[in-house]
N, C-alpha and C. Protein backbone atom coordinates (compact mmCIF):
# COMPACT_ATOMS: atom_id res chain seq x y z
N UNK A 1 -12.32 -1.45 11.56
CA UNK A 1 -11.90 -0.30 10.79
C UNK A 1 -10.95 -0.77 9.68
N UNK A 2 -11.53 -0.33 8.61
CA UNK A 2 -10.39 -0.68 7.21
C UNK A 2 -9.25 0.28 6.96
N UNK A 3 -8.50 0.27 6.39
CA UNK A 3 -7.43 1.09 5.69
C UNK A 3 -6.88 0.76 4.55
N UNK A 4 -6.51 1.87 3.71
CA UNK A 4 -6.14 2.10 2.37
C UNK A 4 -4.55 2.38 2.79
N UNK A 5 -3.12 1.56 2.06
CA UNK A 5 -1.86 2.22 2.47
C UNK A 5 -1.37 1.78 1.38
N UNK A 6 -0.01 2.44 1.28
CA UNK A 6 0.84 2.26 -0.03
C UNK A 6 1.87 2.17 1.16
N UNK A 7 2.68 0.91 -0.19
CA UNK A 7 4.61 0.80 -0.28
C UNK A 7 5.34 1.38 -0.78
N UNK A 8 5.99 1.13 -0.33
CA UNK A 8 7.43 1.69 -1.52
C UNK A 8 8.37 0.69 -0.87
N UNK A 9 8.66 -0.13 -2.12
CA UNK A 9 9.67 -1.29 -2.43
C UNK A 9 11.05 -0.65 -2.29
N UNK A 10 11.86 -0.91 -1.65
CA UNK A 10 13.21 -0.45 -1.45
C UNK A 10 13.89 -0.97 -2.07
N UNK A 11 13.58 -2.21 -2.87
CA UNK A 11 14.92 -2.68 -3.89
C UNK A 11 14.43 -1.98 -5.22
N UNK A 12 12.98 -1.32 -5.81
CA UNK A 12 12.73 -1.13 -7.16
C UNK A 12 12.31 0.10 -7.44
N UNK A 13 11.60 0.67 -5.85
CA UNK A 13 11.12 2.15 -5.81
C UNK A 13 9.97 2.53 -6.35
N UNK A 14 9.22 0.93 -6.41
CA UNK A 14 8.08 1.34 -6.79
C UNK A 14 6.74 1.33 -5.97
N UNK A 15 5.39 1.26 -6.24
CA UNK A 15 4.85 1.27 -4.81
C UNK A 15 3.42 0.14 -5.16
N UNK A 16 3.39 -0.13 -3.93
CA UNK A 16 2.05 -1.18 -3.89
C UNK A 16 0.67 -0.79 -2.90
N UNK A 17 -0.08 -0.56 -3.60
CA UNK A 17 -1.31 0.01 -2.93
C UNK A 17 -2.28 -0.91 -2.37
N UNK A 18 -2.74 -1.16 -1.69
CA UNK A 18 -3.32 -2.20 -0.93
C UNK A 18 -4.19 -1.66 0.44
N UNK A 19 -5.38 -2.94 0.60
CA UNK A 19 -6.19 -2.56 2.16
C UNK A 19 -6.23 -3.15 2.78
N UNK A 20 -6.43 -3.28 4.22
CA UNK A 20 -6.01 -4.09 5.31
C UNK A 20 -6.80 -3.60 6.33
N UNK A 21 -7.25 -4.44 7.48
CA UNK A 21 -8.00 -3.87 8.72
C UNK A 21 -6.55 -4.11 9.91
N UNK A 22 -5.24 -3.97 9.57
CA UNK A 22 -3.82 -4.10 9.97
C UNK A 22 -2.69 -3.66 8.87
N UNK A 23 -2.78 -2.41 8.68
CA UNK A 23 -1.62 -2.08 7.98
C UNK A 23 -0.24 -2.84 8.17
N UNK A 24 -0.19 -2.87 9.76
CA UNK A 24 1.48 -2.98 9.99
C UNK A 24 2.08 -4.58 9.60
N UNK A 25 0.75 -5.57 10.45
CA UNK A 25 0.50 -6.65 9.92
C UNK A 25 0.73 -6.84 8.60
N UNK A 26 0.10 -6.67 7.83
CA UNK A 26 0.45 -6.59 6.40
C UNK A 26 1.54 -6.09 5.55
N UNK A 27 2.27 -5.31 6.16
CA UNK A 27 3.53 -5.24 5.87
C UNK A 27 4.81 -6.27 6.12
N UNK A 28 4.44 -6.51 7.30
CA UNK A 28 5.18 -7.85 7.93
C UNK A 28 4.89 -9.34 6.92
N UNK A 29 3.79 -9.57 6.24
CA UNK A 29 3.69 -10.44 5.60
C UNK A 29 3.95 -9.80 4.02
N UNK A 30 4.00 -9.20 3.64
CA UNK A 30 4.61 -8.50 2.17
C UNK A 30 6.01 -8.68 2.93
N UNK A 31 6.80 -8.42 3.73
CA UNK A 31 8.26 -8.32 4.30
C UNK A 31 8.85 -9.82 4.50
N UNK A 32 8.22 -10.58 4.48
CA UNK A 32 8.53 -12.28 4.44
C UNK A 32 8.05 -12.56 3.63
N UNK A 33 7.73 -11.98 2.53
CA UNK A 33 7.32 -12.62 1.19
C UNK A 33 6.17 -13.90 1.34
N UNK A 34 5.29 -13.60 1.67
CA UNK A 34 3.80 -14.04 2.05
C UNK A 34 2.77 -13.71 1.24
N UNK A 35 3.16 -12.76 0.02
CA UNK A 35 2.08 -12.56 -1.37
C UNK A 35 2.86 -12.41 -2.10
N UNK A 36 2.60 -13.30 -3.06
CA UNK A 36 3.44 -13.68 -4.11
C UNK A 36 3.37 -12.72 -5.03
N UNK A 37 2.61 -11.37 -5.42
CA UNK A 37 2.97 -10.20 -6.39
C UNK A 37 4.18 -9.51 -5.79
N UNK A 38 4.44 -9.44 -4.42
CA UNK A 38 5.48 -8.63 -4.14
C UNK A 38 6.32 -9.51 -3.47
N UNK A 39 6.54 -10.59 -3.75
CA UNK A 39 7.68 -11.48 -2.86
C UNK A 39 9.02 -11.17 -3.35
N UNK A 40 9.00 -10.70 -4.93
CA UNK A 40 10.55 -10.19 -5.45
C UNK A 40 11.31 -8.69 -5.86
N UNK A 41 10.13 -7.99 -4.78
CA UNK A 41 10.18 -6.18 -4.41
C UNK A 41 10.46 -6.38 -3.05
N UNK A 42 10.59 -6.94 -2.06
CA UNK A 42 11.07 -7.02 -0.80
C UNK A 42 12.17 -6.17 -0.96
N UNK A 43 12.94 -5.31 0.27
CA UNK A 43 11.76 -4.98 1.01
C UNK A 43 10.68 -4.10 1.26
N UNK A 44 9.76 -3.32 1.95
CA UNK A 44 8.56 -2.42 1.93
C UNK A 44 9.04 -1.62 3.41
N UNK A 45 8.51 -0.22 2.97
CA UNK A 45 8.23 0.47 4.24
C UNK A 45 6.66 1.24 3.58
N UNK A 46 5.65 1.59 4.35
CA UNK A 46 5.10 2.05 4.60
C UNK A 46 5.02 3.32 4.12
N UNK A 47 4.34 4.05 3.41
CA UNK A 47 5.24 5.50 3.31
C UNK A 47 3.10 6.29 3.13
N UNK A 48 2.46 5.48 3.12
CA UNK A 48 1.20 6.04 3.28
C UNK A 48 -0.01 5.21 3.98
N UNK A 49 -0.91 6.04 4.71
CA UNK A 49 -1.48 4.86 5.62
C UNK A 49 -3.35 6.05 5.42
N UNK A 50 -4.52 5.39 5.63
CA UNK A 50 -5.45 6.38 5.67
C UNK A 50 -6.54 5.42 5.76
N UNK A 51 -7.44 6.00 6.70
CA UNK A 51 -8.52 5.41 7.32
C UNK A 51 -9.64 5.44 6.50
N UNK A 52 -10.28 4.69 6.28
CA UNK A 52 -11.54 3.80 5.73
C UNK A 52 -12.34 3.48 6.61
N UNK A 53 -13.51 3.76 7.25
CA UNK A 53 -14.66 3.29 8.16
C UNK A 53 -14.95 1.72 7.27
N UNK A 54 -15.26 1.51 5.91
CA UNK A 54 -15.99 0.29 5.88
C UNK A 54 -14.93 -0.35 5.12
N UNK A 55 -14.97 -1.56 4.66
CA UNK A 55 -14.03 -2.13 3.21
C UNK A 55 -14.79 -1.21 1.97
N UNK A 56 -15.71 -1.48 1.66
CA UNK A 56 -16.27 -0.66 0.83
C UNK A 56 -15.42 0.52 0.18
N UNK A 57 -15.62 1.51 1.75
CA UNK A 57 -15.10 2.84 0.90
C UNK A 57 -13.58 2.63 1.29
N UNK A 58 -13.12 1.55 1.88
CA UNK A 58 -11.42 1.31 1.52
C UNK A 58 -11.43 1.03 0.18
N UNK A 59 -12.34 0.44 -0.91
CA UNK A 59 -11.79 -0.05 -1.67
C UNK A 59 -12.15 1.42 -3.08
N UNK A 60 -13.13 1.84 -2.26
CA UNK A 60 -12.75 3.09 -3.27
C UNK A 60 -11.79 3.80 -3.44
N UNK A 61 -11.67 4.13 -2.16
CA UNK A 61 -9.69 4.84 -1.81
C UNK A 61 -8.40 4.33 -2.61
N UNK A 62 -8.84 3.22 -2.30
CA UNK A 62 -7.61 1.70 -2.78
C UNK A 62 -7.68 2.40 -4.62
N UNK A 63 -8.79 2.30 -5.29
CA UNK A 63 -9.01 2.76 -6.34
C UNK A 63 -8.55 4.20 -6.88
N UNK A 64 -8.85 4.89 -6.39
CA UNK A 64 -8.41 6.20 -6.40
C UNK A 64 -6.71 6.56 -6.37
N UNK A 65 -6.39 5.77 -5.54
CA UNK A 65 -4.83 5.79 -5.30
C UNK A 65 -3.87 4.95 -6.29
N UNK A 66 -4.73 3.99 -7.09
CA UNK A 66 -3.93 3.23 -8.02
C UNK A 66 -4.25 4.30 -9.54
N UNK A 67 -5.14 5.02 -9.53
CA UNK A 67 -5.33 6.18 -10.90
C UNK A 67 -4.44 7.00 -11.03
N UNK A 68 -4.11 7.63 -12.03
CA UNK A 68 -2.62 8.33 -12.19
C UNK A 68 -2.51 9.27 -11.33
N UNK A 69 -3.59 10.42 -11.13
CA UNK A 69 -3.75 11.15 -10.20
C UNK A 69 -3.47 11.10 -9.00
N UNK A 70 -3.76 9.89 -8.58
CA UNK A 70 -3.73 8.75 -7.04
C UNK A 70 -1.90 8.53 -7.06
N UNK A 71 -1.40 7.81 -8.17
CA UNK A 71 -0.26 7.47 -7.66
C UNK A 71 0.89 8.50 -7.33
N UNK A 72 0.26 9.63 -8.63
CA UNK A 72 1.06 10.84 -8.28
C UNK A 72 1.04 11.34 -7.14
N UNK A 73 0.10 11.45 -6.16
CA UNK A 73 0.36 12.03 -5.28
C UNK A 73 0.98 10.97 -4.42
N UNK A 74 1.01 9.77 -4.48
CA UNK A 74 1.64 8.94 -3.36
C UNK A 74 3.39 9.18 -4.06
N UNK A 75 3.47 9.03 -5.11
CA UNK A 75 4.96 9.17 -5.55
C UNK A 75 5.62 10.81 -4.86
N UNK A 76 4.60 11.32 -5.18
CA UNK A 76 5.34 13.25 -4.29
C UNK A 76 5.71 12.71 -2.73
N UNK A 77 4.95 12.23 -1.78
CA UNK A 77 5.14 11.89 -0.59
C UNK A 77 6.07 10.93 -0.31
N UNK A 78 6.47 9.78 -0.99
CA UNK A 78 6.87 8.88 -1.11
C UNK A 78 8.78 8.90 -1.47
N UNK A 79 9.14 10.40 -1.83
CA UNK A 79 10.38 10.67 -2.26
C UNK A 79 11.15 10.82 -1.50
């Protein structure tokens, strides 16, 4: 099972959208600075998480959520 989740960087307040078949996992390695786009936004919480049956349509989601429309609504939740 895939998933589509967003961050929110606690030192910049901004957010990182990303997919994973381990959300939490993947936070833990964004949190030890283990991908180098967000190694100097440390640290991350979680603030959106949503299920994807394939990568596929995770990566449509993933898409959708980085469009202005998409981020807006993660920024309303995210406050």
């Amino acid at each position: 099972m895939w998933y589509v989740y967003a961050l929110k960087s606690l030192e910049d307040k901004n957010l990182y959208i990303g997919i994973s078949q381990n959300p939490e996992q993947r936070l833990r390695e964004h949190n030890l600075g283990m991908t180098k786009s967000t190694k100097s936004r440390r640290p991350f919480k979680i603030i959106f998480k949503e299920i994807a049956g394939t990568r596929m349509e995770a990566r449509i989601k993933e898409k959708y959520y980085k469009s202005g429309i998409g981020r807006e609504f993660l920024k309303n939740i995210g406050s």
